[in-house]
Protein backbone atom coordinates (compact mmCIF):
# COMPACT_ATOMS: atom_id res chain seq x y z
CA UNK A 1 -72.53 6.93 182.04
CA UNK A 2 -76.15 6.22 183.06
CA UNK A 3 -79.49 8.77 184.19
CA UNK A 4 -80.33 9.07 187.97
CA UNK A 5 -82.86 6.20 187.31
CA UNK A 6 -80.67 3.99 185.54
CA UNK A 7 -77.77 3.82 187.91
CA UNK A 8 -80.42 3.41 191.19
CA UNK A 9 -81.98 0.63 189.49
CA UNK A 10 -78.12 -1.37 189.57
CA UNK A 11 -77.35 -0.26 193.39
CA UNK A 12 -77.87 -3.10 195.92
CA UNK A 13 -79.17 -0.75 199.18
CA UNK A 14 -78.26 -2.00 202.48
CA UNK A 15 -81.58 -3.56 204.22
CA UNK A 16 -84.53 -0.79 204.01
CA UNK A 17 -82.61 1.47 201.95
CA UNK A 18 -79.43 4.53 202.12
CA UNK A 19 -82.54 6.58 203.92
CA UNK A 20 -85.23 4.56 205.34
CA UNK A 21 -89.25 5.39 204.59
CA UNK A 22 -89.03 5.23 208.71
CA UNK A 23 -86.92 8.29 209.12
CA UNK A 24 -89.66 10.83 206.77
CA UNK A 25 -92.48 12.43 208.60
CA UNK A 26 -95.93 11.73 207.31
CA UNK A 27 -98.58 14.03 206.77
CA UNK A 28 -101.71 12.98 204.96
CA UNK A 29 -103.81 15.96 203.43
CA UNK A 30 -107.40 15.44 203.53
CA UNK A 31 -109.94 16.31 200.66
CA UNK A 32 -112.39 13.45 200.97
CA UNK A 33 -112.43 12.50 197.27
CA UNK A 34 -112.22 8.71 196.35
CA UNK A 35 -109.79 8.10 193.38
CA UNK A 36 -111.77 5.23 190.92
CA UNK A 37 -110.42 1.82 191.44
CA UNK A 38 -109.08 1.28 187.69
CA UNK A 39 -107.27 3.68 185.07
CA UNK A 40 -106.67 2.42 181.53
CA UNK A 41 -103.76 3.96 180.47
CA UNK A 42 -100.10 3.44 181.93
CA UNK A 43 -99.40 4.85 185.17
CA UNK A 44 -95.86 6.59 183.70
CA UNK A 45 -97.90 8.51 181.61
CA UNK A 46 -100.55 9.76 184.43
CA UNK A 47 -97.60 11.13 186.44
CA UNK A 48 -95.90 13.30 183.89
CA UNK A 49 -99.78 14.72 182.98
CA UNK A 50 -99.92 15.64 186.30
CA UNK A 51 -96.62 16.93 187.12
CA UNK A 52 -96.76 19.18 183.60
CA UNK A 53 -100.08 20.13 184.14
CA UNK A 54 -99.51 21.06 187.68
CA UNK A 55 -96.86 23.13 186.29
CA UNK A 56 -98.30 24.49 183.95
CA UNK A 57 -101.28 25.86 186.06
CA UNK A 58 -98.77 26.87 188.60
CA UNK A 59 -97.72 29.30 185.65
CA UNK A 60 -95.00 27.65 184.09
CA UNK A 61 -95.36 28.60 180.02
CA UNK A 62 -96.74 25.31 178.47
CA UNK A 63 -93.68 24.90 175.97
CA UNK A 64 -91.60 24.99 179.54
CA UNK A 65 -93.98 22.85 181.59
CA UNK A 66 -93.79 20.12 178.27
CA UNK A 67 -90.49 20.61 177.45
CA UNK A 68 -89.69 16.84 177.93
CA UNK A 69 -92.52 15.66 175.54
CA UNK A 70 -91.68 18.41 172.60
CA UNK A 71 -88.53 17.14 172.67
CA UNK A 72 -89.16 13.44 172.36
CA UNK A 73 -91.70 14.53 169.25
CA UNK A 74 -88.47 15.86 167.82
CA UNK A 75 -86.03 13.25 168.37
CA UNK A 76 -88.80 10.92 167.18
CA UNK A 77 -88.53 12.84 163.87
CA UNK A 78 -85.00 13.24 164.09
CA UNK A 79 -85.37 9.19 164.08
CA UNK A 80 -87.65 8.50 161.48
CA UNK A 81 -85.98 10.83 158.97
CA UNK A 82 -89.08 12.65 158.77
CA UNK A 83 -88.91 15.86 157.00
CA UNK A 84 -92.29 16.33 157.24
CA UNK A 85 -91.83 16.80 161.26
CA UNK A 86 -95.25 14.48 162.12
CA UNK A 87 -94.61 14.16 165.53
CA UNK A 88 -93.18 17.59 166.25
CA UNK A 89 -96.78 18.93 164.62
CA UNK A 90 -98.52 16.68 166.58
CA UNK A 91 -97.41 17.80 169.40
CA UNK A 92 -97.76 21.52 168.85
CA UNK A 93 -101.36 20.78 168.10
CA UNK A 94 -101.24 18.69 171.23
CA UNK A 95 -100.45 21.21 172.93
CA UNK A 96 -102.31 24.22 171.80
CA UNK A 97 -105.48 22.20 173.00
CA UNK A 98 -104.35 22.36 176.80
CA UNK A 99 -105.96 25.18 178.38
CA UNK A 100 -107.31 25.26 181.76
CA UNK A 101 -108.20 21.70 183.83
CA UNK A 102 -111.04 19.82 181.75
CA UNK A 103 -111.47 16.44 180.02
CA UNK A 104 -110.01 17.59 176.46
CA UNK A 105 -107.29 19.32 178.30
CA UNK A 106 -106.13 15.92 179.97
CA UNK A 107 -106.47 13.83 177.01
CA UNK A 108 -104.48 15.94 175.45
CA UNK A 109 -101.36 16.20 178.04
CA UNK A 110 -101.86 12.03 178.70
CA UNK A 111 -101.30 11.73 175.00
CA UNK A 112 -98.34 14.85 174.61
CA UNK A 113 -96.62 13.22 177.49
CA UNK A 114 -96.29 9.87 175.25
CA UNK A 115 -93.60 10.97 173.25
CA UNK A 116 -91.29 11.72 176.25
CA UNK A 117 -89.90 8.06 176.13
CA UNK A 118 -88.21 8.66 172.79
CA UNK A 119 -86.30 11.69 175.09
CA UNK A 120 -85.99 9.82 178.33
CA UNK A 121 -85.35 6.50 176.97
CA UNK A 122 -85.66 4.50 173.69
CA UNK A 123 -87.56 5.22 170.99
CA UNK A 124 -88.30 1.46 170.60
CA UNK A 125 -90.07 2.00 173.26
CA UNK A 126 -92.52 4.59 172.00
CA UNK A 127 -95.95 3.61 171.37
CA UNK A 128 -98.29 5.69 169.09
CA UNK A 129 -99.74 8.54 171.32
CA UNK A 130 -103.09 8.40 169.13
CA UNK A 131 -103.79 4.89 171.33
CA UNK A 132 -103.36 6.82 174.10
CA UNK A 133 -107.18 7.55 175.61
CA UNK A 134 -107.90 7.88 178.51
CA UNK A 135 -111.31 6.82 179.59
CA UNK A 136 -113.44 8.80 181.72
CA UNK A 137 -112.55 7.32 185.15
CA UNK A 138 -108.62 8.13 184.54
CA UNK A 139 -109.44 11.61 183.47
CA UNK A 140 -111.49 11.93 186.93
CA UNK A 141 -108.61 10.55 188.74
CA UNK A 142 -105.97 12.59 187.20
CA UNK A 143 -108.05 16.40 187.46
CA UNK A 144 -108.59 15.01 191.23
CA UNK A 145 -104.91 14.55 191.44
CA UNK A 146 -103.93 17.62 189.58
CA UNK A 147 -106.54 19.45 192.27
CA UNK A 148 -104.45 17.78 195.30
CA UNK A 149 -100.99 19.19 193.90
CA UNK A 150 -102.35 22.52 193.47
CA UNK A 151 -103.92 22.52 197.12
CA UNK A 152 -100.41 20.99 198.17
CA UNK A 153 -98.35 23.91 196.86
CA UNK A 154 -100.52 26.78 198.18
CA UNK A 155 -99.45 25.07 201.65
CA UNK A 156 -95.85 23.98 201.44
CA UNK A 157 -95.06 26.78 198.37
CA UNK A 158 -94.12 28.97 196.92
CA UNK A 159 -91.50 26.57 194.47
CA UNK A 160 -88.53 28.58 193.53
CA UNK A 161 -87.21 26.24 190.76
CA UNK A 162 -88.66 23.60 188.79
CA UNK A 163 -88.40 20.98 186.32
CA UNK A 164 -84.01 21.95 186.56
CA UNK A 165 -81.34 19.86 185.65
CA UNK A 166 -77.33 19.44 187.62
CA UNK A 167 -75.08 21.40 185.52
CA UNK A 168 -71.90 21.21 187.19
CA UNK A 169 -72.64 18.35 189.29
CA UNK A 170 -73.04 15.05 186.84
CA UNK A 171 -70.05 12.98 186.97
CA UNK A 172 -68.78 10.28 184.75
CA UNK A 173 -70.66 7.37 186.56
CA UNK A 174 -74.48 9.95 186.21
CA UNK A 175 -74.62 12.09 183.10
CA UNK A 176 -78.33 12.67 183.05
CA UNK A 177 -81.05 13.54 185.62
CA UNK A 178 -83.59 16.23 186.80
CA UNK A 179 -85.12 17.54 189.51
CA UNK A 180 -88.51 18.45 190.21
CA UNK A 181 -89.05 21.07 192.51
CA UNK A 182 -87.46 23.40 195.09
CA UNK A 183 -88.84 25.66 197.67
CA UNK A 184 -86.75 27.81 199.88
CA UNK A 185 -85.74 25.07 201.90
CA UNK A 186 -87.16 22.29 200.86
CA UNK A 187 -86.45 19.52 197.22
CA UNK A 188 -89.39 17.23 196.49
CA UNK A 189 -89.73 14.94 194.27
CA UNK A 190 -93.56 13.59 193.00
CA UNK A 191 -94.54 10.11 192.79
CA UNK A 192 -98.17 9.40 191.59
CA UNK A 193 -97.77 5.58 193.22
CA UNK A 194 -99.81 3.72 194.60
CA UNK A 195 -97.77 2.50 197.77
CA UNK A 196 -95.27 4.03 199.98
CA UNK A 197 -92.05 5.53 198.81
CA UNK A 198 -89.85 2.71 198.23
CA UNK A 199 -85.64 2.43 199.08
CA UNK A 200 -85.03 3.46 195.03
CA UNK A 201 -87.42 6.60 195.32
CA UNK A 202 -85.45 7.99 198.40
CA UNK A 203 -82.52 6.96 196.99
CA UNK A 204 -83.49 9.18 193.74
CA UNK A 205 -84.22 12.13 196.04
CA UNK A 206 -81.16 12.30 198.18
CA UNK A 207 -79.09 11.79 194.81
CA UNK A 208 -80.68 14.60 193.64
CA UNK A 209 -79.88 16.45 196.36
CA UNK A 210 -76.32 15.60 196.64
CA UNK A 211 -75.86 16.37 193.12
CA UNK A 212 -77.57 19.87 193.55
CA UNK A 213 -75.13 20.55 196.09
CA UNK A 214 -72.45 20.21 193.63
CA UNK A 215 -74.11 22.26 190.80
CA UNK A 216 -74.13 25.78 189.95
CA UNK A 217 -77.47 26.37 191.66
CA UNK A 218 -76.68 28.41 194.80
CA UNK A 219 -80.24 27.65 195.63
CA UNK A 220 -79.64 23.86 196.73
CA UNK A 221 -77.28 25.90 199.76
CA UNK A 222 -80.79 26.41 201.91
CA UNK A 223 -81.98 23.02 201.14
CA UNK A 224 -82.70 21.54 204.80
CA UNK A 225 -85.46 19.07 203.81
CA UNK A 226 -86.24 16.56 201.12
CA UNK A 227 -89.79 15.69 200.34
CA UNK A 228 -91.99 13.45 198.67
CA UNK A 229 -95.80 14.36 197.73
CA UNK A 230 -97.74 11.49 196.18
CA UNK A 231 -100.89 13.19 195.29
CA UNK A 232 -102.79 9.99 194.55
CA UNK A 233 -102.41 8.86 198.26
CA UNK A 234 -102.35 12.44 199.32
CA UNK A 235 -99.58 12.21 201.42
CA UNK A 236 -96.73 14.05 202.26
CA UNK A 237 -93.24 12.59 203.15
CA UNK A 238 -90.88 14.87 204.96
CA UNK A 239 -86.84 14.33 206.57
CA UNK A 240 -84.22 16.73 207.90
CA UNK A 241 -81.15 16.27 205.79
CA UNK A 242 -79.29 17.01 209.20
CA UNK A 243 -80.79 13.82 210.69
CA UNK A 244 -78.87 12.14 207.70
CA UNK A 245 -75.84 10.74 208.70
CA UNK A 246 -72.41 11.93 207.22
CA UNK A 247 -70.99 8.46 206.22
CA UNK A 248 -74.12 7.82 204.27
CA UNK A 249 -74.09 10.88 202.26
CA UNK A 250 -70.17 9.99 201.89
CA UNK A 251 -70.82 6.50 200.85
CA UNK A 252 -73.94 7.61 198.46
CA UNK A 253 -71.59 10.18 197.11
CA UNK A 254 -68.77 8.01 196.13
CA UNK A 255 -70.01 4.56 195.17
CA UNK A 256 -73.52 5.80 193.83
CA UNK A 257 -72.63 9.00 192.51
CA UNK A 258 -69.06 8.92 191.63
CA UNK A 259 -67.48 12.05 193.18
C-alpha cells in the first residue's frame, strides 16, 4: 500500500496528464511584490512553513496547524530510543516561539517543519533541523508568501475543513494521504512551485477528490471545483469537476486508486 504521492509518482499519465493544466481557469492575484531570486533552504520545507503558518494565522491552534512536524519529533524519538524525548522538546520549544508573522517566527516554523520527513517519509532522510536557517531573503519571501495566502482566503474563503485525512475512502492500493483545504464548494490543494501545475499535481488533486467522495466527510458532496493556489506565482488554478469526463474519473478510480 503506498501514500497519494507515492503511488502518482509510479502512474504513466496519458500525454498532458488524467486532467490537463489546459482545462483549469487562471487567475493571477496582483500585489506587486517581487519574491528574491534565491532561497537557501529546501523548497519542501518553505511550503509546509507556509501552509502551517497560513493555518495557523487563519486560527487553526498551533499544535493542530503543526501536527505533522510534532509528530515526526516523536517518531524520531520513538527511533532513536530516546527517553530523554530531544526532538519532541525541541519541537515544543519550536513551537512556543511562533507567534504572529516575523523573522523569529519563520525560522522557527522552517526549522519545526524539518522533522515532518521522519512522519511523511524516512527518517534516514531527516536532516538536523538546527542546520536549518533561513537567511534573510527566504524569510522575506516566505512572510510575502504567507501575506498572499492570507489575501487569497479572504477572497475565495471561508475554508470549512483543513489539513483532513480519507477515513473510509483509502483502499488497499492508497493507505495514506491528506488533504489540504475545503471550502463550500471548492478542494484546493497548495503548491509553493515555481512553474505551472504539472500532470502529477492534478493528478494528486482529483485523487483527493475522488477519495473524499468515498470517505465519511459528507462535506466532499458540494465539492464542484478543484483548485490550486501557488502563492509564490500568485496564481490561482480553477476546473469544474462536471467538465471532467466520467471514464476518466472511472479509469483514475480503478487503476490509480483501486476501488
Amino acid at each position: 500500500m503506498y501514500s497519494v504521492t507515492k503511488r502518482i509518482a509510479m502512474i504513466k499519465q496519458p500525454y498532458g496528464g488524467y486532467i490537463n493544466k489546459k482545462q483549469f481557469a487562471v487567475t493571477q492575484l496582483e500585489d506587486h511584490i517581487s519574491l528574491n531570486e534565491n532561497e537557501n533552504i529546501h523548497a519542501s520545507l518553505v511550503g509546509s512553513a507556509i501552509d502551517y503558518m497560513t493555518r495557523f494565522l487563519m486560527g487553526t491552534e498551533k499544535e493542530e496547524a503543526f501536527s505533522i512536524s510534532l509528530e515526526g519529533a516523536k517518531a524520531l524519538d520513538l527511533f532513536k530510543a530516546d527517553k530523554k524525548r530531544a526532538a519532541t522538546k525541541n519541537a515544543e520549544k519550536l513551537l512556543a516561539g511562533i507567534n504572529g508573522i516575523n523573522k523569529k517566527t519563520v525560522i522557527n516554523a522552517c526549522k519545526l517543519t524539518g522533522y515532518d520527513v521522519c512522519y511523511r517519509s524516512r527518517i534516514g532522510e531527516y536532516k538536523p533541523v538546527k542546520e536549518i536557517c533561513p537567511d534573510a531573503d527566504t524569510v522575506e519571501n516566505i512572510i510575502t508568501m504567507i501575506n498572499r495566502s492570507l489575501s487569497f482566503w479572504k477572497e475565495y474563503g471561508p475554508i470549512v475543513k483543513d489539513g483532513f485525512t480519507f477515513e473510509g475512502g483509502y483502499t488497499n492500493t492508497i493507505s495514506e494521504g491528506d488533504g489540504d483545504y475545503l471550502t463550500n464548494d471548492t478542494l484546493w490543494d497548495f503548491k509553493v512551485i515555481k512553474s505551472e501545475p504539472k500532470p502529477k499535481h492534478t493528478l494528486q488533486l482529483f485523487v483527493y477528490y475522488i477519495m473524499g467522495t468515498h470517505s465519511v466527510y459528507k462535506e466532499f458532496r458540494n465539492i464542484k471545483k478543484l483548485g490550486i493556489y501557488n502563492p509564490r506565482m500568485n496564481k490561482v488554478y480553477t476546473v469544474e469537476i462536471s467538465s471532467i469526463p466520467e471514464r476518466v474519473i472511472e479509469e483514475v478510480s480503478k487503476k490509480v486508486i483501486g476501488y
